[in-house]
C-alpha atoms as a PDB file:
ATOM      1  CA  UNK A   1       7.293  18.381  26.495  1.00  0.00           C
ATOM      2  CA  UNK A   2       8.176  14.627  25.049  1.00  0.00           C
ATOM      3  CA  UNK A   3       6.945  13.489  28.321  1.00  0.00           C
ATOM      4  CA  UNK A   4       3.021  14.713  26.869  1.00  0.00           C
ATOM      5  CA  UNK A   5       3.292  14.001  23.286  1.00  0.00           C
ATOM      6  CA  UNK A   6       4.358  10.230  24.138  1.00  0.00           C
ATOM      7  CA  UNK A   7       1.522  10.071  26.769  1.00  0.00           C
ATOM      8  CA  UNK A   8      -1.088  11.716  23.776  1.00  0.00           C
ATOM      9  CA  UNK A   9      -0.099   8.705  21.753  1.00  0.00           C
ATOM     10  CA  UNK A  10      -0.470   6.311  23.859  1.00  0.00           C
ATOM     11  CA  UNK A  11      -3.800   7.243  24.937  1.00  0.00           C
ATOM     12  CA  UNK A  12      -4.753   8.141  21.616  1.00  0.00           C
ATOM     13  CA  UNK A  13      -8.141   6.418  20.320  1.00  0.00           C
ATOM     14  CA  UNK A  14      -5.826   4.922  17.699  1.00  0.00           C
ATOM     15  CA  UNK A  15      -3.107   4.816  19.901  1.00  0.00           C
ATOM     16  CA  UNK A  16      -0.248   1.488  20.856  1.00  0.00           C
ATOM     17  CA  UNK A  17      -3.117   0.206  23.383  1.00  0.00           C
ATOM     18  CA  UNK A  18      -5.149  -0.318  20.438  1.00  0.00           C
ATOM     19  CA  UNK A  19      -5.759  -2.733  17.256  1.00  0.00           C
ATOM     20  CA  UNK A  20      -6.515   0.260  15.439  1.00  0.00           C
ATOM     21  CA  UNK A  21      -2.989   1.314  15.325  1.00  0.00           C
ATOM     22  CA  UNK A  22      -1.112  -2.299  15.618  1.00  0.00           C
ATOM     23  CA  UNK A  23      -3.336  -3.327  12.577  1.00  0.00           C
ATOM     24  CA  UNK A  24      -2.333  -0.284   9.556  1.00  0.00           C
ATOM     25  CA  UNK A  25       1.832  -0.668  11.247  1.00  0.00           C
ATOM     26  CA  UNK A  26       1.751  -4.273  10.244  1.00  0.00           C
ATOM     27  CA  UNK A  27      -0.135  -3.546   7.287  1.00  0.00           C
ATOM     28  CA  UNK A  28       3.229  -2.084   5.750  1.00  0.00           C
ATOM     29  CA  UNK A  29       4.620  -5.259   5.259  1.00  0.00           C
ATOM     30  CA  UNK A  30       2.304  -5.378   2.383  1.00  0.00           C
ATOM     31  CA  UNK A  31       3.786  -2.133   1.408  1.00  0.00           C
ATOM     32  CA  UNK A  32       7.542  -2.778   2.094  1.00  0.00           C
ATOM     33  CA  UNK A  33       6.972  -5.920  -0.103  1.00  0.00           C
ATOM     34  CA  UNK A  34       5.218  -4.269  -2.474  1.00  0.00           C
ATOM     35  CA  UNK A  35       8.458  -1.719  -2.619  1.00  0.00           C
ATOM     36  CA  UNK A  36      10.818  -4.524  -2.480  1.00  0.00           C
ATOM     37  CA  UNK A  37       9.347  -6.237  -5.985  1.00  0.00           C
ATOM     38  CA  UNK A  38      10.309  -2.780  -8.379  1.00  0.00           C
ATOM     39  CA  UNK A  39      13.117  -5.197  -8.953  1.00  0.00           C
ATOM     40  CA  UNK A  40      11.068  -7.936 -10.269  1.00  0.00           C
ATOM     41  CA  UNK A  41      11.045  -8.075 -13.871  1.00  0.00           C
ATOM     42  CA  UNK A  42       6.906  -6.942 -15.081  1.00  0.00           C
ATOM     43  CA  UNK A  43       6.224 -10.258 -16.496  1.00  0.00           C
ATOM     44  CA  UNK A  44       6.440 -11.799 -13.473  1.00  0.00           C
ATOM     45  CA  UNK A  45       3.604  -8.967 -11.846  1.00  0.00           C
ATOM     46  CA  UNK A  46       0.446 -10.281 -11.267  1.00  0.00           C
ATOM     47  CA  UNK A  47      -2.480  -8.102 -12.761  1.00  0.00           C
ATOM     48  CA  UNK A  48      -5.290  -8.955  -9.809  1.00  0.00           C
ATOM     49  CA  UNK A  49      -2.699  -9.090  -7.009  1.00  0.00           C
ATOM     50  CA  UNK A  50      -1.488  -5.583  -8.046  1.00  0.00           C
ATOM     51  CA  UNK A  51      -5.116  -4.393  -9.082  1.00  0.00           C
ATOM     52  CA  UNK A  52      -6.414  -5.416  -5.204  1.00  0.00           C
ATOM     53  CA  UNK A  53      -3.547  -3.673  -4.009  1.00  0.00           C
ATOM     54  CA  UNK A  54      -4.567  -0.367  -5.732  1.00  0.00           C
ATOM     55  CA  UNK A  55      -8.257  -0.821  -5.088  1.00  0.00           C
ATOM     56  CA  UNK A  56      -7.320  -1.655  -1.058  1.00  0.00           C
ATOM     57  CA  UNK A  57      -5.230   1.297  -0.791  1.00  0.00           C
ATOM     58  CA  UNK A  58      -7.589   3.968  -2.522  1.00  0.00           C
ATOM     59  CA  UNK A  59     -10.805   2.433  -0.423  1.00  0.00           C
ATOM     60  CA  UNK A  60      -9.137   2.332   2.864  1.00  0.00           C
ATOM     61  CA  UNK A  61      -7.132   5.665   2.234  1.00  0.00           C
ATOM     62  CA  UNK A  62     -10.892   7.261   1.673  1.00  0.00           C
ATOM     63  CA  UNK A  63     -12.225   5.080   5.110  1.00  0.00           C
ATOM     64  CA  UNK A  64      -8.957   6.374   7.175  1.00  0.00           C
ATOM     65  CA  UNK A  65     -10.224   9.995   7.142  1.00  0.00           C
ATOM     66  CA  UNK A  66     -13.370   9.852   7.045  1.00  0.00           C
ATOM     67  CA  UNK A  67     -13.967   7.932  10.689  1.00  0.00           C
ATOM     68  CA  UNK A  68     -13.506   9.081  14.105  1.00  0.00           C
ATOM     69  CA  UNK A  69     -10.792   9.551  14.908  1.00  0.00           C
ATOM     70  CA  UNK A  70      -8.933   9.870  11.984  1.00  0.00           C
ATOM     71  CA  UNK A  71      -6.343   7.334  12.066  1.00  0.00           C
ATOM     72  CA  UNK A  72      -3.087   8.946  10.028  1.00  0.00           C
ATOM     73  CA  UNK A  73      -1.170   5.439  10.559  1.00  0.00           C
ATOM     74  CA  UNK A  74      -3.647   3.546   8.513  1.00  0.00           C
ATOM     75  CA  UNK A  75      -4.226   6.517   5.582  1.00  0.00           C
ATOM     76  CA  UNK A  76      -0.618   6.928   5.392  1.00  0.00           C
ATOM     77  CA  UNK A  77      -0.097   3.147   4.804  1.00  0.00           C
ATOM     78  CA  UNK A  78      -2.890   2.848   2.151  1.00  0.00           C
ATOM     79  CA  UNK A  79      -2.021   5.896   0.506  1.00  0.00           C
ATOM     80  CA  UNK A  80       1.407   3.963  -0.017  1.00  0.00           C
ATOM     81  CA  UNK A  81      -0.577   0.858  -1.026  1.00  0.00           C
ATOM     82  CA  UNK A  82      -2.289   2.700  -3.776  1.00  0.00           C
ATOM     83  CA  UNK A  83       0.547   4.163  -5.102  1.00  0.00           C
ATOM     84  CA  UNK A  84       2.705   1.224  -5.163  1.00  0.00           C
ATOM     85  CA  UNK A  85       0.266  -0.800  -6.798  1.00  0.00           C
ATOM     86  CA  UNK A  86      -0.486   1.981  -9.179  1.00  0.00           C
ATOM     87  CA  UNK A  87       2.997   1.975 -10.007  1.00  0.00           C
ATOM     88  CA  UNK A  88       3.338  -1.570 -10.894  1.00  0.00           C
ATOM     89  CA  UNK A  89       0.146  -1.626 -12.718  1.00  0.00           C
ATOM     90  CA  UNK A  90       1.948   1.356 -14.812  1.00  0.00           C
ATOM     91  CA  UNK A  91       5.431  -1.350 -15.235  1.00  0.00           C
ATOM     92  CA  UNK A  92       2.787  -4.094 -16.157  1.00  0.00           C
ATOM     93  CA  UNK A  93       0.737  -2.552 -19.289  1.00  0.00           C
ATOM     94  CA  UNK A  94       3.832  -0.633 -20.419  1.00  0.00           C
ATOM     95  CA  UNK A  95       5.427  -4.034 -20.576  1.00  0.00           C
ATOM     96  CA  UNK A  96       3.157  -5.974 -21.809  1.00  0.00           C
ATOM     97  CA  UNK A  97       1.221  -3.445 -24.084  1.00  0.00           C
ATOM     98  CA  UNK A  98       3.536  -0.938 -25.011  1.00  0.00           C
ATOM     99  CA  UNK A  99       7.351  -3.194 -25.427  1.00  0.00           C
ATOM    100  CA  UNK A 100       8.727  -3.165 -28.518  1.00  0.00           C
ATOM    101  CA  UNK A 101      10.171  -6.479 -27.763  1.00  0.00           C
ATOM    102  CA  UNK A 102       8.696  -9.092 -30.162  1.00  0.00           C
ATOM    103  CA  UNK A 103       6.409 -11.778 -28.760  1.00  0.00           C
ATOM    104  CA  UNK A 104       8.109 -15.168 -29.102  1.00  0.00           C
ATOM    105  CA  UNK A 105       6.220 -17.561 -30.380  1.00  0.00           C
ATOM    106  CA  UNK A 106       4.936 -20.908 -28.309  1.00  0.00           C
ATOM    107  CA  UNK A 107       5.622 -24.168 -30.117  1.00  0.00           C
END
């Protein structure tokens, strides 16, 4: 029974033999990174880094099921993207738009 369902991945159209599944599982990194930097402190987020980020994620998440064959690896990844960057987007304009912290002023 594991026997068949390793084979059907592996000769899956977006199977191991394939860029089409090597490309999304190294596309996590982006994620994982992504993930790692909810410790970062929002001033230190970067509005178009986190903006392409979102706008990757929601594009490619659309692409991922709309080819054939539907590749899960690669809409599961950019469905992460999106949300990640979404979610540091959020940390960004509540920091810098809704802190009640005063600005300090530049000399």
């Amino acid at each position: 029974m594991a026997s068949s369902k390793l084979q059907a991945l592996w000769n899956h159209p977006a199977g191991p033999k394939t860029i089409h599944f090597w490309a999304p599982t190294f596309k996590w990194g982006i994620s994982i990174a992504n993930v790692a930097d909810f410790s970062k402190p929002p001033e230190k987020l970067s509005y178009p880094q986190q903006f392409a980020v979102t706008c990757t994620g929601v594009i490619w998440s659309r692409y991922s099921i709309v080819i054939t064959p539907k590749n899960w690896n690669l809409f599961s990844v950019n469905l992460v993207m999106a949300a990640t960057g979404m979610y540091q987007l959020s940390r960004k304009i509540k920091h810098d738009y809704f802190s009640e912290e005063p600005a300090i002023a530049e000399e």
